[in-house]
Structure formats: structure tokens, C-alpha cells
PDB file of N, CA and C in Angstrom:
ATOM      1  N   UNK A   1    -110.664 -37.686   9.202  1.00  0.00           N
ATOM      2  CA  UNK A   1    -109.859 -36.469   9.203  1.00  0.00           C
ATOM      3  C   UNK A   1    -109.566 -36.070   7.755  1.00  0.00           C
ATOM      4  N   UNK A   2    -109.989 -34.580   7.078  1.00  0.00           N
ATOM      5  CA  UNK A   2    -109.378 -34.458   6.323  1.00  0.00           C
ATOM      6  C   UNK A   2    -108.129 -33.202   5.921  1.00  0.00           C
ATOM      7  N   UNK A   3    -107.384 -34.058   5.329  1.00  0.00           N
ATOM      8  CA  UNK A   3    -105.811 -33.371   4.941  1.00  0.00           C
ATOM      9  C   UNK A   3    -106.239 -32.294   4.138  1.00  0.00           C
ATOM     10  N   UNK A   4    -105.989 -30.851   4.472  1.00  0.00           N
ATOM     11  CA  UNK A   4    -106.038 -29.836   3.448  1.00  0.00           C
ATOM     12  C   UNK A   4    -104.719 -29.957   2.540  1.00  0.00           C
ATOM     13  N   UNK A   5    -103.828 -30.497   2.610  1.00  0.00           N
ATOM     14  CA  UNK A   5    -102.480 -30.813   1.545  1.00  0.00           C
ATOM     15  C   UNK A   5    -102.622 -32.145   1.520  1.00  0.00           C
ATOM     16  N   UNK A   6    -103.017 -32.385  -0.090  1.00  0.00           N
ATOM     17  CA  UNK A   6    -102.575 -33.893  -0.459  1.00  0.00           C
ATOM     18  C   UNK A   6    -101.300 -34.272  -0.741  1.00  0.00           C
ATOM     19  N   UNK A   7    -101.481 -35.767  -0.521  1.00  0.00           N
ATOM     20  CA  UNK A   7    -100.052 -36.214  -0.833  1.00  0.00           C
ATOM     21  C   UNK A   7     -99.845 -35.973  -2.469  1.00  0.00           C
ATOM     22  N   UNK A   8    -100.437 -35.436  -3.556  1.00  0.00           N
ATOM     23  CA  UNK A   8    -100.295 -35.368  -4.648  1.00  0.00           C
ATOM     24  C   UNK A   8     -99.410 -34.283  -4.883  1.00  0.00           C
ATOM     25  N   UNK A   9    -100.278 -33.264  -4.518  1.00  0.00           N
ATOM     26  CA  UNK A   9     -99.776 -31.692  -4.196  1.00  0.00           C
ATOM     27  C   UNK A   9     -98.565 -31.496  -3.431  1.00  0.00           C
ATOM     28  N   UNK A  10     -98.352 -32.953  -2.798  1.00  0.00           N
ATOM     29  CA  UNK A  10     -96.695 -32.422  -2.443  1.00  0.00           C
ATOM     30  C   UNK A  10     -96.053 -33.048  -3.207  1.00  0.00           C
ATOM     31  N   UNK A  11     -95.906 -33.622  -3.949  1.00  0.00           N
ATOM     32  CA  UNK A  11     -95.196 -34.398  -5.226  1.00  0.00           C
ATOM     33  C   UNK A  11     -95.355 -33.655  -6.091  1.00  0.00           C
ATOM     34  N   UNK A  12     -96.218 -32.458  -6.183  1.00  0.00           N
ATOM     35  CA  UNK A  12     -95.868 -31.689  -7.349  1.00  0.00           C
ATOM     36  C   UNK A  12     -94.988 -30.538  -7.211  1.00  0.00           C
ATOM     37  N   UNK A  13     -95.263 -30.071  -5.740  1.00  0.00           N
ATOM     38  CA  UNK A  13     -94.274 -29.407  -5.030  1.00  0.00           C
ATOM     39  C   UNK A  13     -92.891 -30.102  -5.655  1.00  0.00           C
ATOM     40  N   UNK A  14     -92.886 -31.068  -4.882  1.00  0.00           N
ATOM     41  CA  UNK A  14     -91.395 -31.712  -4.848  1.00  0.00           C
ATOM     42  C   UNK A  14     -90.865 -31.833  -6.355  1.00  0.00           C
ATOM     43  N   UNK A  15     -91.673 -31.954  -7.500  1.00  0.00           N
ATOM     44  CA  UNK A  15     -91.274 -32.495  -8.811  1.00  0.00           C
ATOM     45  C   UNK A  15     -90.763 -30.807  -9.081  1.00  0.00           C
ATOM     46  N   UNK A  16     -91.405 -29.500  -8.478  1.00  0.00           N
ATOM     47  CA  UNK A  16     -91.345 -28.300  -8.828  1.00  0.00           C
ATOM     48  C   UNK A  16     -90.029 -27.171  -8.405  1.00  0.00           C
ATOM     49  N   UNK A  17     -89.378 -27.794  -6.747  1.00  0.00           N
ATOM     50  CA  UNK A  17     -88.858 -27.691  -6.744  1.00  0.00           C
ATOM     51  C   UNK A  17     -87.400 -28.234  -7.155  1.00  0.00           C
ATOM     52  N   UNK A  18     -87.098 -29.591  -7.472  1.00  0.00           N
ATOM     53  CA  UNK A  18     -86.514 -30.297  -8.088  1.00  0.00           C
ATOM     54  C   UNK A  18     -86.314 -29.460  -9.106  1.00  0.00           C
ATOM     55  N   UNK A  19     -86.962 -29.012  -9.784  1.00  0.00           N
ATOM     56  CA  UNK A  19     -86.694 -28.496 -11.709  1.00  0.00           C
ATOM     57  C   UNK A  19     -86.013 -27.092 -11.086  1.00  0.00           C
ATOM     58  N   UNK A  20     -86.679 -26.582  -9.716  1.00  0.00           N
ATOM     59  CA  UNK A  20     -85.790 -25.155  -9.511  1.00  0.00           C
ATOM     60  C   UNK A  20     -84.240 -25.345  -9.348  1.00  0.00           C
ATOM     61  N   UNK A  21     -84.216 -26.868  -8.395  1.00  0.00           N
ATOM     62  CA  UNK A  21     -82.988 -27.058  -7.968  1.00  0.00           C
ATOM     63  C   UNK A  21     -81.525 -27.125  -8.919  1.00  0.00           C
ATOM     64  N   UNK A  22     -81.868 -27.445 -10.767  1.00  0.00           N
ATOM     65  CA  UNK A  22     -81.719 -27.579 -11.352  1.00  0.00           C
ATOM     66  C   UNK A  22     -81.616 -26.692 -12.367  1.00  0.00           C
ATOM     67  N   UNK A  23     -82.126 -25.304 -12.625  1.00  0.00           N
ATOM     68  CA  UNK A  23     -81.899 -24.369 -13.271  1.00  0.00           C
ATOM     69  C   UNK A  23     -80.382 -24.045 -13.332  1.00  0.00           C
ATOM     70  N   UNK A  24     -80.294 -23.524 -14.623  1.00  0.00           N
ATOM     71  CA  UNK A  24     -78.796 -22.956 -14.798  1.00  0.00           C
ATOM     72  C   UNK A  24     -78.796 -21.506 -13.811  1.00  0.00           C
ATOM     73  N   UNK A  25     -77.617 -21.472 -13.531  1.00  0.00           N
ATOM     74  CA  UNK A  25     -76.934 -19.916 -12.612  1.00  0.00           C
ATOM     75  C   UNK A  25     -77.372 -19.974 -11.329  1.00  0.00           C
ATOM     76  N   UNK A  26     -78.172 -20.917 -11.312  1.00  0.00           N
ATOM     77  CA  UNK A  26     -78.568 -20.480  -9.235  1.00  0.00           C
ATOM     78  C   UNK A  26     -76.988 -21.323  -8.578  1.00  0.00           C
ATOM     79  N   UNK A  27     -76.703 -21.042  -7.276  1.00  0.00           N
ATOM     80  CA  UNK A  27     -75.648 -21.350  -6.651  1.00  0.00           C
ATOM     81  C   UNK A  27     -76.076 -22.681  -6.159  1.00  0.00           C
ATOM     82  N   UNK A  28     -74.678 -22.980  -5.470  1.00  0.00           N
ATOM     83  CA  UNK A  28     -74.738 -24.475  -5.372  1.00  0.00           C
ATOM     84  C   UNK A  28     -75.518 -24.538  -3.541  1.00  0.00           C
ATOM     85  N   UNK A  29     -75.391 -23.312  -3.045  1.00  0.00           N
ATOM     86  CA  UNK A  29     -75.751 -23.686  -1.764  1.00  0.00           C
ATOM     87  C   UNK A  29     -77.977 -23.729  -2.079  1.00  0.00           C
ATOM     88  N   UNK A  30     -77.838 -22.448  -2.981  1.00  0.00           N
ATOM     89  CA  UNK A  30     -79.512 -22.147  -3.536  1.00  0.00           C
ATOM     90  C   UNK A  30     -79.776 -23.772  -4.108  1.00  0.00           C
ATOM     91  N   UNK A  31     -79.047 -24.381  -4.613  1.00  0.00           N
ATOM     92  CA  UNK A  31     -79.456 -26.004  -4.865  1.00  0.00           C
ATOM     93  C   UNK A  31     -79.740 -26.885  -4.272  1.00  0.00           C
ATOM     94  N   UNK A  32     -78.318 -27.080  -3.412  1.00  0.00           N
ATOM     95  CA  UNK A  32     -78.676 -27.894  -1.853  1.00  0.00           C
ATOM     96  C   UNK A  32     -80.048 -27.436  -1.485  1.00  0.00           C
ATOM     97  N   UNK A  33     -80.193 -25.922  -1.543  1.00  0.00           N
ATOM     98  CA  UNK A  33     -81.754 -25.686  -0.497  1.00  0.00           C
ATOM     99  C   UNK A  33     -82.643 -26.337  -0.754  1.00  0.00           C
ATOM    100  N   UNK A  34     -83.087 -25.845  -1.982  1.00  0.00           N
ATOM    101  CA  UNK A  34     -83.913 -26.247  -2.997  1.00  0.00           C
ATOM    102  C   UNK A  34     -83.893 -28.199  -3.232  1.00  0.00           C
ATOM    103  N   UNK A  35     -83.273 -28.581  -3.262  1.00  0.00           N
ATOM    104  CA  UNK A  35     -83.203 -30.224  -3.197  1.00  0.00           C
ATOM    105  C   UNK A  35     -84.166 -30.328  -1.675  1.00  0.00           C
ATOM    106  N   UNK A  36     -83.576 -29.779  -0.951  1.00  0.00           N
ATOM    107  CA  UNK A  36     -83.932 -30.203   0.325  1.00  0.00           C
ATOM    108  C   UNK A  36     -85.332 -30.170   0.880  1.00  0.00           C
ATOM    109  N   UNK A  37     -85.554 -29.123   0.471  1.00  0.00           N
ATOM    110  CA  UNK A  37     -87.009 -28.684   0.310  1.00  0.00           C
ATOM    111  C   UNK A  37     -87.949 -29.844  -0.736  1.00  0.00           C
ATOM    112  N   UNK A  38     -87.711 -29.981  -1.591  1.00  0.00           N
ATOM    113  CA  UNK A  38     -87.976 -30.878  -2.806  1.00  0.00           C
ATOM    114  C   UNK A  38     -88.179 -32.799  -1.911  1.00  0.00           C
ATOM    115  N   UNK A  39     -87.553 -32.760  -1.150  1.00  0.00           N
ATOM    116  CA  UNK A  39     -86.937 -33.768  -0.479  1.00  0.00           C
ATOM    117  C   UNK A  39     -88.141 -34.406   0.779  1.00  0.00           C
ATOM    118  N   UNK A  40     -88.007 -32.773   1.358  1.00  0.00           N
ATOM    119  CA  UNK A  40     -88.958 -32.538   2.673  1.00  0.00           C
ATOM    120  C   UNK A  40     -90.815 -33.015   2.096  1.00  0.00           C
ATOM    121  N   UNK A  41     -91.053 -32.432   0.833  1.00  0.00           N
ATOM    122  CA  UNK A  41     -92.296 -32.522   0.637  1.00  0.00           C
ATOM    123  C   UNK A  41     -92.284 -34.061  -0.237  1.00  0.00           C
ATOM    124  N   UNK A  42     -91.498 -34.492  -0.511  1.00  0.00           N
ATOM    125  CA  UNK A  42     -91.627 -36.074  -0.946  1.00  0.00           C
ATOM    126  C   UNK A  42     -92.089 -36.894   0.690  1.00  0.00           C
ATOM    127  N   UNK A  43     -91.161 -36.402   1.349  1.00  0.00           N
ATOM    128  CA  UNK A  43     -91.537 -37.269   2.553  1.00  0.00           C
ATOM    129  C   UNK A  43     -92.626 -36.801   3.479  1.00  0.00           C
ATOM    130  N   UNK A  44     -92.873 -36.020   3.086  1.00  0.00           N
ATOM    131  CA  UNK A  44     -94.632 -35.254   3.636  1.00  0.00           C
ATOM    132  C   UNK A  44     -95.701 -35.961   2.828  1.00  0.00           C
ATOM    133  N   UNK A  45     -95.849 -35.978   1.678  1.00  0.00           N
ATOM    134  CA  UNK A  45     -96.476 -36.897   0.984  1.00  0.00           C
ATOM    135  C   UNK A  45     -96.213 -38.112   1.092  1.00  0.00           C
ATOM    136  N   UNK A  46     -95.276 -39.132   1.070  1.00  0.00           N
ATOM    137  CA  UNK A  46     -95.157 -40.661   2.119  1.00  0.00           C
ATOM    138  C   UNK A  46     -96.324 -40.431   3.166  1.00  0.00           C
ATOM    139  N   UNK A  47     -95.639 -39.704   3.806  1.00  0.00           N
ATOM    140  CA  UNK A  47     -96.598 -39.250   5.073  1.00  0.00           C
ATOM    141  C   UNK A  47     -97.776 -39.516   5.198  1.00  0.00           C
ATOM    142  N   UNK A  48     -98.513 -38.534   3.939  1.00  0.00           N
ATOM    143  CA  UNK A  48    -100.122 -38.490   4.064  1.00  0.00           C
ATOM    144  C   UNK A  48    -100.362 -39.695   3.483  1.00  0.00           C
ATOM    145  N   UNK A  49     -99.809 -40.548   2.938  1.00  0.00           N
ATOM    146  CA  UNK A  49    -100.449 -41.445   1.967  1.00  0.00           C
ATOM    147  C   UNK A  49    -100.309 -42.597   3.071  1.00  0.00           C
ATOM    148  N   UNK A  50     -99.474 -42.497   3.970  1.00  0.00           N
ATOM    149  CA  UNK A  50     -99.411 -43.447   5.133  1.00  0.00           C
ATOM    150  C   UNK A  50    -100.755 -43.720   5.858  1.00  0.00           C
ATOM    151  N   UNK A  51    -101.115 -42.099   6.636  1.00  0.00           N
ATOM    152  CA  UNK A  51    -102.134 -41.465   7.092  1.00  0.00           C
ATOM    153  C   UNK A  51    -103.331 -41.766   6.457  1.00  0.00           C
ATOM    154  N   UNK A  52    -103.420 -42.127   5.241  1.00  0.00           N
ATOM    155  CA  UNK A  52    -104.739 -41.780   4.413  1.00  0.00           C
ATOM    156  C   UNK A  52    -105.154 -43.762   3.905  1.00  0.00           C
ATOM    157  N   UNK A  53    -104.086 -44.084   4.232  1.00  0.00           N
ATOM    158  CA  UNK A  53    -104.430 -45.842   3.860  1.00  0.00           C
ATOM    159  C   UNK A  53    -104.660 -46.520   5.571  1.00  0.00           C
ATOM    160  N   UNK A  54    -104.034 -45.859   7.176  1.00  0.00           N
ATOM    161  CA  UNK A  54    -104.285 -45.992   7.928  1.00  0.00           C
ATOM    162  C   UNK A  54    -105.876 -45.385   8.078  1.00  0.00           C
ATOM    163  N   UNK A  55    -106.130 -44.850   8.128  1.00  0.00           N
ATOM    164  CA  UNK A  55    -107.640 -43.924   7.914  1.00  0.00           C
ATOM    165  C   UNK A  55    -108.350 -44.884   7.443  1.00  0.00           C
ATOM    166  N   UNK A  56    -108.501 -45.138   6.116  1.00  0.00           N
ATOM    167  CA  UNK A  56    -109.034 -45.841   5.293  1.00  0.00           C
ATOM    168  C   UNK A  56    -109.294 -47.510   6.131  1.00  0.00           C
ATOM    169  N   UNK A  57    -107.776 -47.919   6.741  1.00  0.00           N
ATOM    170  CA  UNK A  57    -108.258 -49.131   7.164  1.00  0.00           C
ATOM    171  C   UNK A  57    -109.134 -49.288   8.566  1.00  0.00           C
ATOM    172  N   UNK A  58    -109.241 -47.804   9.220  1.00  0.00           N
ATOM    173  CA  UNK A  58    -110.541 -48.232  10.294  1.00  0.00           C
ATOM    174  C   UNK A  58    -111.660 -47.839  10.276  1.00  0.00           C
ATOM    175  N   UNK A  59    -112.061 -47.518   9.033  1.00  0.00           N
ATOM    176  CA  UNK A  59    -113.461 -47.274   8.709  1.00  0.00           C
ATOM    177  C   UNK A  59    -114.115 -49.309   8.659  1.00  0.00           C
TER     178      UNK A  59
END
């Protein structure tokens, strides 16, 4: 099976939104979001890398 989103690409996501979450003047709720989101694609990438070493072990 292959993943059109790598687990890389969501860690860059996540490293990307992180730096948004973090800008000066956005609000604190626009932060929370933004973390969360940042958060969501860390554990989407766990995910694939789960997926992709299970894969790997039944070849």
C-alpha cells in the first residue's frame, strides 16, 4: 500500500504549524487551534510510520 502523505510531511506540517502557533498577535484561542492541529499531524505521522514498519514486516 502506498501512503500519498508521508510520515515526514506531517512532521513538517506539525513543526509548521507549531511556529504558527507561536507567532506574536494571533489570539490565544487561534493558538490552542493551531497547537492542536500541529498535534493531530504528529500523531498522523506516528501513525504512518507504524503502518509503514508493519508493511515492511510482511513482505
Amino acid at each position: 500500500m502506498k501512503n500519498n502523505l508521508a510520515a515526514e510531511q506531517c512532521r513538517r506540517f506539525a513543526d509548521d504549524y507549531k511556529a504558527k502557533a507561536r507567532e506574536p498577535g494571533i489570539s490565544p484561542k487561534r493558538s490552542r487551534i493551531l497547537t492542536n492541529i500541529a498535534r493531530s499531524f504528529s500523531a498522523l505521522a506516528s501513525q504512518l510510520e507504524i503502518l509503514a514498519i508493519d508493511e515492511a514486516a510482511r513482505l
